[in-house]
N, C-alpha and C. Protein backbone atom coordinates (compact mmCIF):
# COMPACT_ATOMS: atom_id res chain seq x y z
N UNK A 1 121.83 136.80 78.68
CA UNK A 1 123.18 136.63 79.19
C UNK A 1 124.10 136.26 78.02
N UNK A 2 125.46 136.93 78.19
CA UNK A 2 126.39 136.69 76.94
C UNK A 2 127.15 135.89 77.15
N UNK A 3 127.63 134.47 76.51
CA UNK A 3 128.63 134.01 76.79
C UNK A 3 129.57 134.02 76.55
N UNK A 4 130.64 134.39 77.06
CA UNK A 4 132.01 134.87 76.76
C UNK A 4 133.33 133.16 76.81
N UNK A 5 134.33 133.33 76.03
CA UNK A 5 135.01 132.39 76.00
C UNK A 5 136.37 133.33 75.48
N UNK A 6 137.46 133.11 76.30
CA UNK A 6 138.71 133.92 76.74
C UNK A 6 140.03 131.90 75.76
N UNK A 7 140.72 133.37 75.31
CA UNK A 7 141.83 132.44 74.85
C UNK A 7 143.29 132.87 74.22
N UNK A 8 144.41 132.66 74.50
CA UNK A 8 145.21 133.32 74.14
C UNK A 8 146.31 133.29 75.31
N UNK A 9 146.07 133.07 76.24
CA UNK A 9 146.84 132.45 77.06
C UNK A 9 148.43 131.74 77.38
N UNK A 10 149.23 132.06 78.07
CA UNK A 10 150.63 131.38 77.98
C UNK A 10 151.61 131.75 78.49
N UNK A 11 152.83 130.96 78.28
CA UNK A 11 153.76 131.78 79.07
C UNK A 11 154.85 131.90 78.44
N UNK A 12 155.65 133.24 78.42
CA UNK A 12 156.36 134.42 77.87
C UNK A 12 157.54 134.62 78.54
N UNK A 13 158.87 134.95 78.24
CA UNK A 13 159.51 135.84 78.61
C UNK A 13 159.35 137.12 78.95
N UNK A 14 160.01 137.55 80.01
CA UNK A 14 159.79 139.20 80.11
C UNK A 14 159.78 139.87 79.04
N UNK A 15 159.38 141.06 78.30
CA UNK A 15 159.77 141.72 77.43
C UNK A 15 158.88 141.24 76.13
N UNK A 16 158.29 140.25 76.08
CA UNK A 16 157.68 138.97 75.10
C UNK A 16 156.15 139.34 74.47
N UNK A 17 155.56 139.24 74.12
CA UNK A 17 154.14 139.34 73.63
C UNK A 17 153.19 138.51 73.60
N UNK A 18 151.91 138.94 74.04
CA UNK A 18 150.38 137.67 73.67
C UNK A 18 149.28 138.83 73.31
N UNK A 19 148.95 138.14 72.62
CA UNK A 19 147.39 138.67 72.02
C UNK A 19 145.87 137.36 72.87
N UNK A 20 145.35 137.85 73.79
CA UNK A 20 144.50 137.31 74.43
C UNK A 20 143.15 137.71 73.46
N UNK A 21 142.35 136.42 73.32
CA UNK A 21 140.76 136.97 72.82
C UNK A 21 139.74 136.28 73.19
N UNK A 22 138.37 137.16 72.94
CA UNK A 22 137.09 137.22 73.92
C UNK A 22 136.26 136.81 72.76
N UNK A 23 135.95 135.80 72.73
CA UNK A 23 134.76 135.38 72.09
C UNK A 23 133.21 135.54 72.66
N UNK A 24 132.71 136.57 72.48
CA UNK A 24 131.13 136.90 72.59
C UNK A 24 130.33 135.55 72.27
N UNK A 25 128.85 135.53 72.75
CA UNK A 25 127.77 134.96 71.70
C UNK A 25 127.01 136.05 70.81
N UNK A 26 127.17 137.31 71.71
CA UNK A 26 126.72 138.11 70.94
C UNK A 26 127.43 139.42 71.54
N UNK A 27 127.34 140.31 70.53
CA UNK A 27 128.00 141.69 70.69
C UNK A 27 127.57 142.67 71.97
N UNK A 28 128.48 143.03 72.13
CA UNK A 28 128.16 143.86 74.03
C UNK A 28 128.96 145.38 73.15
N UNK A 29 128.46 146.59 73.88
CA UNK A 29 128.55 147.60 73.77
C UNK A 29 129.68 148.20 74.32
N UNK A 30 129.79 147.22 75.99
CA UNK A 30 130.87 147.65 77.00
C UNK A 30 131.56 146.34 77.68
N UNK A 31 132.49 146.12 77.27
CA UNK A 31 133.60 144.95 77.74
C UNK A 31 135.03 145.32 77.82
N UNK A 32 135.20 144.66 78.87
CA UNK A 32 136.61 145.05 79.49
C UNK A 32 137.05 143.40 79.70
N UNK A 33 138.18 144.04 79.88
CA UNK A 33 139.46 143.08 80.76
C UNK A 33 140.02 143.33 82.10
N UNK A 34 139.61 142.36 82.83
CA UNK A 34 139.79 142.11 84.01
C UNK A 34 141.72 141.33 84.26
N UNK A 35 142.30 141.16 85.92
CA UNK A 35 143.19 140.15 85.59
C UNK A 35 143.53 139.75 87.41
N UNK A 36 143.73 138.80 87.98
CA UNK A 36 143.61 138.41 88.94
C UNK A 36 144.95 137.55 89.35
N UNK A 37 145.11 137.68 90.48
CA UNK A 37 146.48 136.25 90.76
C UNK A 37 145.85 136.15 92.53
N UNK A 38 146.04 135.02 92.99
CA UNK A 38 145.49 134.26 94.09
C UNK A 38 145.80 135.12 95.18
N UNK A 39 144.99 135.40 95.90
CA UNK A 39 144.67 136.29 97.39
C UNK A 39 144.53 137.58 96.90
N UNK A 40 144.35 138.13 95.62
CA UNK A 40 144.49 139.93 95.53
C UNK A 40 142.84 139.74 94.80
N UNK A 41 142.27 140.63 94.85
CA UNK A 41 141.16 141.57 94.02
C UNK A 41 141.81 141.54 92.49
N UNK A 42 140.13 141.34 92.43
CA UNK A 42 140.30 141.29 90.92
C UNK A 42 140.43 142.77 90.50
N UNK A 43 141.80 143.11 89.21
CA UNK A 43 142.05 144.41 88.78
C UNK A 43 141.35 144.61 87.27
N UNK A 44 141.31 146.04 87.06
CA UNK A 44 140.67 146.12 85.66
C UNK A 44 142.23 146.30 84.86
N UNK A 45 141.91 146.08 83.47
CA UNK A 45 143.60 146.13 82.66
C UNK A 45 143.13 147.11 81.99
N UNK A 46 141.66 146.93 81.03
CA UNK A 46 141.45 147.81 80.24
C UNK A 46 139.76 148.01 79.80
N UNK A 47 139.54 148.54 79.23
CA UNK A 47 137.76 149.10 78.90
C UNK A 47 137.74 149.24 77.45
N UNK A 48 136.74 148.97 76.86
CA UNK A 48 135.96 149.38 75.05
C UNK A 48 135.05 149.62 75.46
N UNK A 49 134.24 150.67 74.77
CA UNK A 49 132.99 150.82 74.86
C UNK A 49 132.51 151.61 73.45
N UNK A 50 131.12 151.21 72.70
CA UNK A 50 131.00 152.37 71.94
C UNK A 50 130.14 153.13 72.02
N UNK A 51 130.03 154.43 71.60
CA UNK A 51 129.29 155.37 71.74
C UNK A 51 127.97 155.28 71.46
N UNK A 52 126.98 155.43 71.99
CA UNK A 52 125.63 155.25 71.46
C UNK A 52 125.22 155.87 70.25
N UNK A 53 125.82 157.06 69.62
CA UNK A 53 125.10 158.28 68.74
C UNK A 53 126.50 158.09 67.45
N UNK A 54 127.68 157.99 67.72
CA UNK A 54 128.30 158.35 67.01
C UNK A 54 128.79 156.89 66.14
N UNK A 55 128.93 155.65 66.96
CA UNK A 55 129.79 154.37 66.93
C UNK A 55 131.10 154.28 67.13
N UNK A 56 132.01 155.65 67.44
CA UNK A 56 132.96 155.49 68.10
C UNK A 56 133.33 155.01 69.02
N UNK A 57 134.48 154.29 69.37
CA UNK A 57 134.99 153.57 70.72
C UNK A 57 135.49 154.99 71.69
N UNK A 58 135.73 154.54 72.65
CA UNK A 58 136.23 154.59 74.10
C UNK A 58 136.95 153.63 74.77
N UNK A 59 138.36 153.61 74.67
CA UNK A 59 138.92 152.76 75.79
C UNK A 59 139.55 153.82 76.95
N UNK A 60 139.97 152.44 77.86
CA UNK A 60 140.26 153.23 79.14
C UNK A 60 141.54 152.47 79.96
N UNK A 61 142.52 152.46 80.42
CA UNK A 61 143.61 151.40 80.48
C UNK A 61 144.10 151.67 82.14
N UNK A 62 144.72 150.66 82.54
CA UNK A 62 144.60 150.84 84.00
C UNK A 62 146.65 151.19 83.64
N UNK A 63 146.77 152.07 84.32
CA UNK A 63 148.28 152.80 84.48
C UNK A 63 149.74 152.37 83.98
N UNK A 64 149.28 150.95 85.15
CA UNK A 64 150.20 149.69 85.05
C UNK A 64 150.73 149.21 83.28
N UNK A 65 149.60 149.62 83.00
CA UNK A 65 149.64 148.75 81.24
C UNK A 65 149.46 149.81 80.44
N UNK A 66 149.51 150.68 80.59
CA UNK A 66 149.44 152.03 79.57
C UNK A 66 150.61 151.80 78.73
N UNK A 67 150.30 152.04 77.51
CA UNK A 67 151.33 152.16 76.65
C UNK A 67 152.17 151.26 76.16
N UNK A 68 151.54 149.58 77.13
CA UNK A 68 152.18 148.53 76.44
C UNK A 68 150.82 147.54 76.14
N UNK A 69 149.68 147.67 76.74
CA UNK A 69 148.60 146.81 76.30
C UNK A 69 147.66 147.75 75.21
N UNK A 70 146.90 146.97 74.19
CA UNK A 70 146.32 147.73 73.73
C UNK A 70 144.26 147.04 73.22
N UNK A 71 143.30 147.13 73.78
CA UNK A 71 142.29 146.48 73.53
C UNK A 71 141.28 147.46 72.70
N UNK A 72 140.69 145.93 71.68
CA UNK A 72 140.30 146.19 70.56
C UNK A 72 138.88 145.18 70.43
N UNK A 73 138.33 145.61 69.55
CA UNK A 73 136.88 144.65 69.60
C UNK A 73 136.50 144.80 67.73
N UNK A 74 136.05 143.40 67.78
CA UNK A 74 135.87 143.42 66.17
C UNK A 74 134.80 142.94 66.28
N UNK A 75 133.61 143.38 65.39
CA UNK A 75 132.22 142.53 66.39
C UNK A 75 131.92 141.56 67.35
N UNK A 76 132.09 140.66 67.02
CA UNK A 76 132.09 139.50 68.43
C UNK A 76 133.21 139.25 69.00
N UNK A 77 133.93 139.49 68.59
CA UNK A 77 135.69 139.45 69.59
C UNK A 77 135.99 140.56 70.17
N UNK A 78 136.30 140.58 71.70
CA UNK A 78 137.47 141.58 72.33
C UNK A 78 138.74 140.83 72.07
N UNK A 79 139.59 141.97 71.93
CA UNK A 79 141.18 141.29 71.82
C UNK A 79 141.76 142.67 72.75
N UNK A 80 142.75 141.61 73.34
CA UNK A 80 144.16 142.09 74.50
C UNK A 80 145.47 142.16 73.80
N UNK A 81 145.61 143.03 73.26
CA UNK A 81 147.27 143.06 72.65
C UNK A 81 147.78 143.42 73.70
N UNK A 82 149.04 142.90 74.05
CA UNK A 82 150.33 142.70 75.20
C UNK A 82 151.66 142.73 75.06
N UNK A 83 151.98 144.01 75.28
CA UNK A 83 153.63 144.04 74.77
C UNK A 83 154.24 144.38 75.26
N UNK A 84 155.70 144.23 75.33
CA UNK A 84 156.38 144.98 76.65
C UNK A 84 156.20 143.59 78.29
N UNK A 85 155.67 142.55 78.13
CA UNK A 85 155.11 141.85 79.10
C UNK A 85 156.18 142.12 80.51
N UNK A 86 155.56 141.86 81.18
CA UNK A 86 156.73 142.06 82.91
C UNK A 86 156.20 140.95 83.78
N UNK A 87 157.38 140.14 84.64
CA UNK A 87 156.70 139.45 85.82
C UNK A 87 155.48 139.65 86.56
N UNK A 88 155.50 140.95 86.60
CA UNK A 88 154.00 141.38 87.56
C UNK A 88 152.51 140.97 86.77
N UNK A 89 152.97 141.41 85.17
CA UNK A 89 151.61 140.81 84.34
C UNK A 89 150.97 139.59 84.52
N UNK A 90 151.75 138.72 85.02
CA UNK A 90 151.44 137.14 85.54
C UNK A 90 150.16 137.24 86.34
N UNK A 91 148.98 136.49 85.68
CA UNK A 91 147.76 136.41 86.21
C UNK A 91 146.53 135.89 85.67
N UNK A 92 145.84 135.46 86.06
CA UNK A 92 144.31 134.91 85.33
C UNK A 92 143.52 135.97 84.52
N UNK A 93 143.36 136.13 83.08
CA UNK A 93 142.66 137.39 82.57
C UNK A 93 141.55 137.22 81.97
N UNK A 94 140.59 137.76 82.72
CA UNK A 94 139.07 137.34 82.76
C UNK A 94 138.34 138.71 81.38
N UNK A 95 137.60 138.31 80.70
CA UNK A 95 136.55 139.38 79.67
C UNK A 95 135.80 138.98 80.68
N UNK A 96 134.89 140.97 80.77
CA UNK A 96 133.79 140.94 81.45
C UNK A 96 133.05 142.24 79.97
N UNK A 97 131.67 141.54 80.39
CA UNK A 97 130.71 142.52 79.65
C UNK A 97 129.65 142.89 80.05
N UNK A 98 129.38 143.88 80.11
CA UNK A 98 128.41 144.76 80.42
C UNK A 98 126.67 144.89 79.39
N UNK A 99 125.55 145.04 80.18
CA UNK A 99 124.40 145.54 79.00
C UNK A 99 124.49 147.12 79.14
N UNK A 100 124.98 147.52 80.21
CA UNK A 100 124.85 148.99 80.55
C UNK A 100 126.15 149.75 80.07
N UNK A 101 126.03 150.21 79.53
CA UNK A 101 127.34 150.63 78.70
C UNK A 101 128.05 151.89 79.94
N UNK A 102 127.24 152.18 80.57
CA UNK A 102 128.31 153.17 81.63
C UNK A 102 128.84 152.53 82.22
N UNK A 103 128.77 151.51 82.47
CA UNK A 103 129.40 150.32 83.08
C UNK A 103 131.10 150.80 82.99
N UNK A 104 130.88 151.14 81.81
CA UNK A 104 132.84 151.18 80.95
C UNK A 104 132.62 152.41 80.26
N UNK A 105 132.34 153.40 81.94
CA UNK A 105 132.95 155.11 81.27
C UNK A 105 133.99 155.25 82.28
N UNK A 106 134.43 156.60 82.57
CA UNK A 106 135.90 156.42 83.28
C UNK A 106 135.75 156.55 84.42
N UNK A 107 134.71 156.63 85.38
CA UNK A 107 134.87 156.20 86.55
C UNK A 107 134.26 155.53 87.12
N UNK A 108 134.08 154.26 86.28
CA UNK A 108 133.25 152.75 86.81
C UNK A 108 133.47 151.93 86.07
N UNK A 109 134.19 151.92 85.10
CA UNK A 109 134.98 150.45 84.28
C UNK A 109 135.69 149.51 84.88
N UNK A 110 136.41 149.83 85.39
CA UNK A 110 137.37 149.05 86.58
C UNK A 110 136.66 148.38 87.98
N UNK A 111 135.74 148.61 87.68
CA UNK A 111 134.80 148.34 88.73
C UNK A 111 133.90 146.78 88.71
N UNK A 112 134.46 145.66 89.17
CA UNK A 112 133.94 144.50 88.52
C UNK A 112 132.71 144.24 88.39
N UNK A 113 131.56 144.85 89.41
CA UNK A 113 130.32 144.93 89.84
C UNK A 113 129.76 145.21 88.95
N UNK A 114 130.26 145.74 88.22
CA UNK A 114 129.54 146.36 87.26
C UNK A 114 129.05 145.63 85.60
N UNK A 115 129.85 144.36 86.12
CA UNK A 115 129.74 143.49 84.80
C UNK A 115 128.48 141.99 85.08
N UNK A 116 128.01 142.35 83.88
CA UNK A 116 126.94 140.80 84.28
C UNK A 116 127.35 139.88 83.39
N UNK A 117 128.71 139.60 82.80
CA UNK A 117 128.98 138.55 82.24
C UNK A 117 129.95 138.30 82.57
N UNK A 118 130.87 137.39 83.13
CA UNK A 118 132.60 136.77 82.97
C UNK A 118 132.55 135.16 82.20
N UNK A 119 133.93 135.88 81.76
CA UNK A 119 134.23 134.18 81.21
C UNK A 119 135.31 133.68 82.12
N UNK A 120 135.74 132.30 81.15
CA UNK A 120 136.21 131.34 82.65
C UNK A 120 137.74 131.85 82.79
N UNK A 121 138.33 132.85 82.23
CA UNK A 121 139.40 133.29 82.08
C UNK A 121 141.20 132.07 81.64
N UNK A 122 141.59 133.04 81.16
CA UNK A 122 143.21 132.44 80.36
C UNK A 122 144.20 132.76 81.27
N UNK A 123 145.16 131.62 81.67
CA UNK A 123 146.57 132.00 82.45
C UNK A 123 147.36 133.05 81.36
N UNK A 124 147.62 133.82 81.90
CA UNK A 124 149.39 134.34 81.48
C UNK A 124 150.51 134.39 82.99
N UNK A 125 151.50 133.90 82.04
CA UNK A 125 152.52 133.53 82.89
C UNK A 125 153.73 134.43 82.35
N UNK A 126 154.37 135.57 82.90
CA UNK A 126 155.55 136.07 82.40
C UNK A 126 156.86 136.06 83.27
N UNK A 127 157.65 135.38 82.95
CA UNK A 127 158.99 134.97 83.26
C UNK A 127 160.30 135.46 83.28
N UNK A 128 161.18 136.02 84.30
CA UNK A 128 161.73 137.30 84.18
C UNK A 128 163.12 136.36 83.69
């Protein structure tokens, strides 16, 4: 089991920026970002994964955040770049990691079930 530790957390103006990060104990193949606010399902934001044969990545981004979030992994860190932030971004943002790397292909990343690790997740708060 990996232990994950989430940080980066805070609160922003609309329009504002955070860089959120995932501290591993050890390196995962397939980790995403999760993000939650009280009474809704937990949503996926975004996916890394690398390739088994080549070591290329794969990300995968949920709609909402296209083109203003951007996630990145440096061996033991996932990182959440966040730009463009909006009221709606406001939410608890959980790293989840996977041993099964299909876990985080494109039609089961978003899928929380699919993760056997969470950490205790970081507030973001964005303020219109």
């Amino acid at each position: 089991q990996v232990q994950l530790a989430e940080s980066g957390g805070g609160s922003v103006q609309a329009g504002g920026s955070l860089t959120l990060s995932c501290a591993a104990s050890y390196r995962r193949d397939c980790m995403s970002w999760f993000r939650q606010t009280p009474g809704k399902d937990r949503e996926g934001v975004g996916s890394i994964y690398t390739q088994f044969y080549t070591g290329g990545t794969i990300t995968y981004y949920a709609d909402s955040v296209k083109g203003r979030f951007t996630i990145s992994q440096d061996k033991n860190t996932l990182y959440l770049q966040m730009n463009g932030l909006k009221p709606e971004d406001t939410a608890m943002y959980y790293c989840a990691a996977s041993a099964d790397r299909s876990s985080c292909y494109s039609g089961s990343w978003y899928i929380p079930t699919g993760y056997n690790d969470w950490g205790q997740g970081t507030q973001v708060t964005v303020s219109s």
